[in-house]
C-alpha atoms as a PDB file:
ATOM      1  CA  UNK A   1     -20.827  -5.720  20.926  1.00  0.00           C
ATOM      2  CA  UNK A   2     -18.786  -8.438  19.129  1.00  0.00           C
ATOM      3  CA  UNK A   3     -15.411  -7.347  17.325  1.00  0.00           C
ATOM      4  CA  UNK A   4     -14.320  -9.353  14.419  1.00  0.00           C
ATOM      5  CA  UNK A   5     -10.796  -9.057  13.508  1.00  0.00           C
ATOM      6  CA  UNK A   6     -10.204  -9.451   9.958  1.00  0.00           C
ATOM      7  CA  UNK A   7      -6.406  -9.385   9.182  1.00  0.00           C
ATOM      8  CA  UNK A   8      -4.696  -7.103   6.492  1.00  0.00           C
ATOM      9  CA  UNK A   9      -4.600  -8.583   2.745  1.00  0.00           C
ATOM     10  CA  UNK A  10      -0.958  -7.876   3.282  1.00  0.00           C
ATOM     11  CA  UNK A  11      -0.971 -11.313   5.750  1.00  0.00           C
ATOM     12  CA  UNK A  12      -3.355 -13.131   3.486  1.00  0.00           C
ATOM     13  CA  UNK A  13      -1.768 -11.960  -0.222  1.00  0.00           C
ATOM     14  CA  UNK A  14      -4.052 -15.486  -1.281  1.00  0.00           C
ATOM     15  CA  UNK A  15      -7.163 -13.553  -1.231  1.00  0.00           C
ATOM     16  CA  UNK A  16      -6.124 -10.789  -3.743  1.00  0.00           C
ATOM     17  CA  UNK A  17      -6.602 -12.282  -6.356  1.00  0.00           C
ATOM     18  CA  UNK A  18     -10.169 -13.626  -5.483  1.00  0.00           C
ATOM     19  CA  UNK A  19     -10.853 -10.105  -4.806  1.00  0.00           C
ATOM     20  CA  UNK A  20      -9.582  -8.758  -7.794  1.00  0.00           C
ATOM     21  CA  UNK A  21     -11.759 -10.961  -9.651  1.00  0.00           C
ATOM     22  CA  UNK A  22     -14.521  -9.716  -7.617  1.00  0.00           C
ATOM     23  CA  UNK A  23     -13.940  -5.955  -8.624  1.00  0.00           C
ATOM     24  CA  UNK A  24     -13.233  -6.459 -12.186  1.00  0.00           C
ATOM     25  CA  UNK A  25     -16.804  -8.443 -12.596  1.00  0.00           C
ATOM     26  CA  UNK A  26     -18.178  -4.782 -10.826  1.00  0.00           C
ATOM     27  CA  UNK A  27     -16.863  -2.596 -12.929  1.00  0.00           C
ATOM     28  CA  UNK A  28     -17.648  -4.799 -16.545  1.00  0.00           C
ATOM     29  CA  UNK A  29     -21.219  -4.752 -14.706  1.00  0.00           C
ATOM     30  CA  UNK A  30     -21.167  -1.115 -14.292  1.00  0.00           C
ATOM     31  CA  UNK A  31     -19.511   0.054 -17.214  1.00  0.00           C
ATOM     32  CA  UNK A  32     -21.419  -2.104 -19.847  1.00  0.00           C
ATOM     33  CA  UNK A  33     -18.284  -3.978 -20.927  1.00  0.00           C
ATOM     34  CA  UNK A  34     -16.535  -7.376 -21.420  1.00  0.00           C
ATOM     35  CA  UNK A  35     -14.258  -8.091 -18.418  1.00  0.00           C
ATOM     36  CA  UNK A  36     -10.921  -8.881 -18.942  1.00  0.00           C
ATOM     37  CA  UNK A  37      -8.742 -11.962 -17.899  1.00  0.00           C
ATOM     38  CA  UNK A  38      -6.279 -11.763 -15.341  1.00  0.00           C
ATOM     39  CA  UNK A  39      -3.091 -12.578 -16.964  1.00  0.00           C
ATOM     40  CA  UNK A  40      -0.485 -14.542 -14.972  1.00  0.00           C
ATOM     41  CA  UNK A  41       2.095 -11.341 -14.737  1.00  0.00           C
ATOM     42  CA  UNK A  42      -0.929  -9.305 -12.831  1.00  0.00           C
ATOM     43  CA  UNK A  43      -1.649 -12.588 -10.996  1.00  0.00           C
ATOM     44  CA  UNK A  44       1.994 -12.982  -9.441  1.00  0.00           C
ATOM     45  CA  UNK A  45       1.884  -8.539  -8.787  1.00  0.00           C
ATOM     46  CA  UNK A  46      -1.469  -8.796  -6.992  1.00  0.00           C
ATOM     47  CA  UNK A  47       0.058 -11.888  -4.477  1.00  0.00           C
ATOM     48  CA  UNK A  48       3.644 -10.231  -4.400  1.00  0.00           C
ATOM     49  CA  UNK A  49       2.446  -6.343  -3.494  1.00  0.00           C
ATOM     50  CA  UNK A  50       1.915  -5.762   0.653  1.00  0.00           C
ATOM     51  CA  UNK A  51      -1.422  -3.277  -0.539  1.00  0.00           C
ATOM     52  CA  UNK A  52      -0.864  -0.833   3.127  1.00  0.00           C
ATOM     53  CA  UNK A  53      -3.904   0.897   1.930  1.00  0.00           C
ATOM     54  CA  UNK A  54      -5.432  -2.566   2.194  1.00  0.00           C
ATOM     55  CA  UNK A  55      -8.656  -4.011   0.376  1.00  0.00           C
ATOM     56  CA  UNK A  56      -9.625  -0.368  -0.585  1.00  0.00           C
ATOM     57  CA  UNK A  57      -6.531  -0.051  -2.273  1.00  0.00           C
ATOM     58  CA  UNK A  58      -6.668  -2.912  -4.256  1.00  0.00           C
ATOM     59  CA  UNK A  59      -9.905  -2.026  -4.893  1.00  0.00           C
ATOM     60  CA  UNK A  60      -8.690   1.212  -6.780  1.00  0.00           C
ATOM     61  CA  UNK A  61      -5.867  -0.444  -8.411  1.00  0.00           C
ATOM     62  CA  UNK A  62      -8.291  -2.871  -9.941  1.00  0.00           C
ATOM     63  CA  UNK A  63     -10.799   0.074 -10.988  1.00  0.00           C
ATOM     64  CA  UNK A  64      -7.948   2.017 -12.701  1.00  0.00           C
ATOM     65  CA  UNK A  65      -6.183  -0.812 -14.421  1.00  0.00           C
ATOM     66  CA  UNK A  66      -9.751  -1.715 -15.802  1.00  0.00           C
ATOM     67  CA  UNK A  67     -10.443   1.426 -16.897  1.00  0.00           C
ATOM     68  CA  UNK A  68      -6.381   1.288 -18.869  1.00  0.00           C
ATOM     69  CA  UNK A  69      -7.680  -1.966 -20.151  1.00  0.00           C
ATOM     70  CA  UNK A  70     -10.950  -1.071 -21.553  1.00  0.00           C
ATOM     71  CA  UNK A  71     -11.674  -3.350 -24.499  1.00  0.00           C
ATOM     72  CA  UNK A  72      -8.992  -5.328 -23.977  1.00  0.00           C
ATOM     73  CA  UNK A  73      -9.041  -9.182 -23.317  1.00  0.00           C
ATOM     74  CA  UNK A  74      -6.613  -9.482 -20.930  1.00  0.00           C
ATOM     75  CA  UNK A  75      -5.408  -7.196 -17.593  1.00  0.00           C
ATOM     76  CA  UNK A  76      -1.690  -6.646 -18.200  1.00  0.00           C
ATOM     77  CA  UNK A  77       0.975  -5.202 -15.717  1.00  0.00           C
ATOM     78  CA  UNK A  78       1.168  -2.031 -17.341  1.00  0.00           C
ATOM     79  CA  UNK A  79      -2.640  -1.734 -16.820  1.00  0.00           C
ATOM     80  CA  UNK A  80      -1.861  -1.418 -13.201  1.00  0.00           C
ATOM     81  CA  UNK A  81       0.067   1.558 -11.271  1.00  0.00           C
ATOM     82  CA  UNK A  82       3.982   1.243 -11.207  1.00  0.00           C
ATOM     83  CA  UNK A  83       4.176   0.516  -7.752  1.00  0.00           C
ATOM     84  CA  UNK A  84       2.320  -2.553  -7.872  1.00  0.00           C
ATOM     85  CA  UNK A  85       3.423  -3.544 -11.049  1.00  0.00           C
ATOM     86  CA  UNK A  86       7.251  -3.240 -10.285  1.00  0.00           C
ATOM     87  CA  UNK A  87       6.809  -6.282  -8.079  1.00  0.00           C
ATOM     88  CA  UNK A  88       6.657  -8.013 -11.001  1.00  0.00           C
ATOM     89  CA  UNK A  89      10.329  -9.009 -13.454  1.00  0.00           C
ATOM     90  CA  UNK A  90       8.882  -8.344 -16.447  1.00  0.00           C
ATOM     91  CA  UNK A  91      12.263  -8.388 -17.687  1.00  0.00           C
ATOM     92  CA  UNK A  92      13.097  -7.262 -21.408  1.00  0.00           C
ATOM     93  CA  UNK A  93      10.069  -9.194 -22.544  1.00  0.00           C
ATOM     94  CA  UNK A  94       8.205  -5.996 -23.491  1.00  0.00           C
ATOM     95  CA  UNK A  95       9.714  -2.855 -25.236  1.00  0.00           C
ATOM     96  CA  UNK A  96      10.198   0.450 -24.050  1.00  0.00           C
ATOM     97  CA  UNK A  97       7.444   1.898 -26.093  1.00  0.00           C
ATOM     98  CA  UNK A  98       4.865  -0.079 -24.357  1.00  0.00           C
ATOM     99  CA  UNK A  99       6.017   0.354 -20.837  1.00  0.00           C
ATOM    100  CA  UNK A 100       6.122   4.632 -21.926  1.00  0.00           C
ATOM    101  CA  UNK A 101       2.627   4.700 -23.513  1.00  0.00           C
ATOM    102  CA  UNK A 102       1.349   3.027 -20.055  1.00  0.00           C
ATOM    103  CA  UNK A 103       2.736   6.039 -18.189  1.00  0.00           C
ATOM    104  CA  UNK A 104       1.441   8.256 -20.591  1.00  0.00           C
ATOM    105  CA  UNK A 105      -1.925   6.799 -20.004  1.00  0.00           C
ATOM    106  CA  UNK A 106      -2.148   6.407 -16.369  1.00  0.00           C
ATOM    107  CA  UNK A 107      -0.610  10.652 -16.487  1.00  0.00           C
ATOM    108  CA  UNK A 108      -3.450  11.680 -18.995  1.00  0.00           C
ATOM    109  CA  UNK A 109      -6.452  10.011 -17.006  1.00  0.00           C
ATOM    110  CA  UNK A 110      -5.017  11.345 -13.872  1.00  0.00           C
ATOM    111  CA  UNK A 111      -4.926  15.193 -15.255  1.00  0.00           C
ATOM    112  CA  UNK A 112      -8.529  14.439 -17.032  1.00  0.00           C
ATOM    113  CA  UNK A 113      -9.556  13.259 -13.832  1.00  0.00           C
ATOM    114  CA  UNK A 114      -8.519  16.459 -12.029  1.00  0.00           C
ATOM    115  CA  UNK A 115      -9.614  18.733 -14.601  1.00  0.00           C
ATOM    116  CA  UNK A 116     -12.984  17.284 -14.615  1.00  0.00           C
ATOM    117  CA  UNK A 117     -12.818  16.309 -17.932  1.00  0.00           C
ATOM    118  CA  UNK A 118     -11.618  19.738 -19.842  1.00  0.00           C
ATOM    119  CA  UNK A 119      -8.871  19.172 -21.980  1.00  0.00           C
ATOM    120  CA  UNK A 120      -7.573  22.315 -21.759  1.00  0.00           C
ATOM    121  CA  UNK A 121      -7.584  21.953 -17.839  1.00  0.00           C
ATOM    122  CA  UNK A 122      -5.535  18.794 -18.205  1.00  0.00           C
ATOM    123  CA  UNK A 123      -3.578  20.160 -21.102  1.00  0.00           C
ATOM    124  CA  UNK A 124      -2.201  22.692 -18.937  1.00  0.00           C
ATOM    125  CA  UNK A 125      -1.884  20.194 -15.770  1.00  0.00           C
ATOM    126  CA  UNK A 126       0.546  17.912 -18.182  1.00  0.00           C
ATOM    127  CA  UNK A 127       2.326  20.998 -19.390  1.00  0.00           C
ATOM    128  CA  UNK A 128       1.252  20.510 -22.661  1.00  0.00           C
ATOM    129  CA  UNK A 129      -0.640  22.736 -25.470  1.00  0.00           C
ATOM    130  CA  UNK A 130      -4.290  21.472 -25.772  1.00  0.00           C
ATOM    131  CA  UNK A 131      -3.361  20.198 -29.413  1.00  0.00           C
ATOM    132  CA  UNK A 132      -0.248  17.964 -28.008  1.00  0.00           C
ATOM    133  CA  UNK A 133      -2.966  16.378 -25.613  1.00  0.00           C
ATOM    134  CA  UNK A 134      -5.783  15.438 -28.261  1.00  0.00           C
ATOM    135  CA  UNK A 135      -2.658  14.260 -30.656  1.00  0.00           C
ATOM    136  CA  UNK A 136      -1.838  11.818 -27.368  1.00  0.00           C
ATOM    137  CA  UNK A 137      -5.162  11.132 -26.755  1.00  0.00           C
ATOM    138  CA  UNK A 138      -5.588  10.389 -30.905  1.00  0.00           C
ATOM    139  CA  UNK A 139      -2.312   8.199 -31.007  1.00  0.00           C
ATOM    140  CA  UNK A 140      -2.988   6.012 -27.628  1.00  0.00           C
ATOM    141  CA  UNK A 141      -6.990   5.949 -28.893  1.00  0.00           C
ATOM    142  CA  UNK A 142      -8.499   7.324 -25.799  1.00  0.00           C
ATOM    143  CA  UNK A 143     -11.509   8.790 -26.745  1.00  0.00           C
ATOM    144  CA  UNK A 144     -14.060   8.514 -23.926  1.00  0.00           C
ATOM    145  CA  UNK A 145     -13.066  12.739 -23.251  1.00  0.00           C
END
């Protein structure tokens, strides 16, 4: 049998983009929706991050910021989780409040996600009353649950 070696993204960050690109045109294909652009910020994240879950990570990372960014033109770096997007200096280009409402969102799809969709499941996974979630879910307008 014949082994073929492919070496980590981490050694070849150049391809992670390409890749990227690759997953978001799935996912705009499967979900019935415009794809996003890439913006340079996400770019510069995607090349800078070492990914040691490796193409299957970046694969998720580019799933769940596309599902943050749903009808949204452009993939931003708080579309994408911290870890990854900390490799960026974003600096004191963006406020507070928009760097706080991507947390919220990434915690609120996570707990929907485990609750299988009940809101009262994820309420109580956020620590939240069921009301406090669908006023977050009203005020970020997420309403795919």
């Amino acid at each position: 049998a014949c082994r073929i070696e492919i070496p980590p993204l981490r050694d070849r960050p150049e391809d992670a983009e390409a890749l990227a690109e690759a997953y978001l045109d799935q996912c705009a294909e499967r979900y019935g929706v415009q794809r996003p652009e890439i913006s340079r910020d996400v770019r510069v994240a995607l090349m800078a991050y070492a990914w040691p879950g490796n193409v299957r990570e970046l694969k998720n990372v580019i799933e769940l910021a596309a599902f943050y960014a749903r009808g949204e033109k452009t993939l931003r770096p708080e579309h994408l989780p911290i870890e990854v997007a900390e490799t960026v200096d974003r600096g004191a280009s963006e406020p507070l409040s928009t760097h706080i409402e991507a947390v919220e969102r990434r915690e609120i799809a996570l707990a929907m996600r485990k609750a299988a969709g009940s809101r009262t499941d994820a309420a109580k996974i956020l620590g939240v009353s069921r009301k406090g979630l669908l006023d977050r879910l009203r005020r970020l307008r997420i309403d795919e649950w």
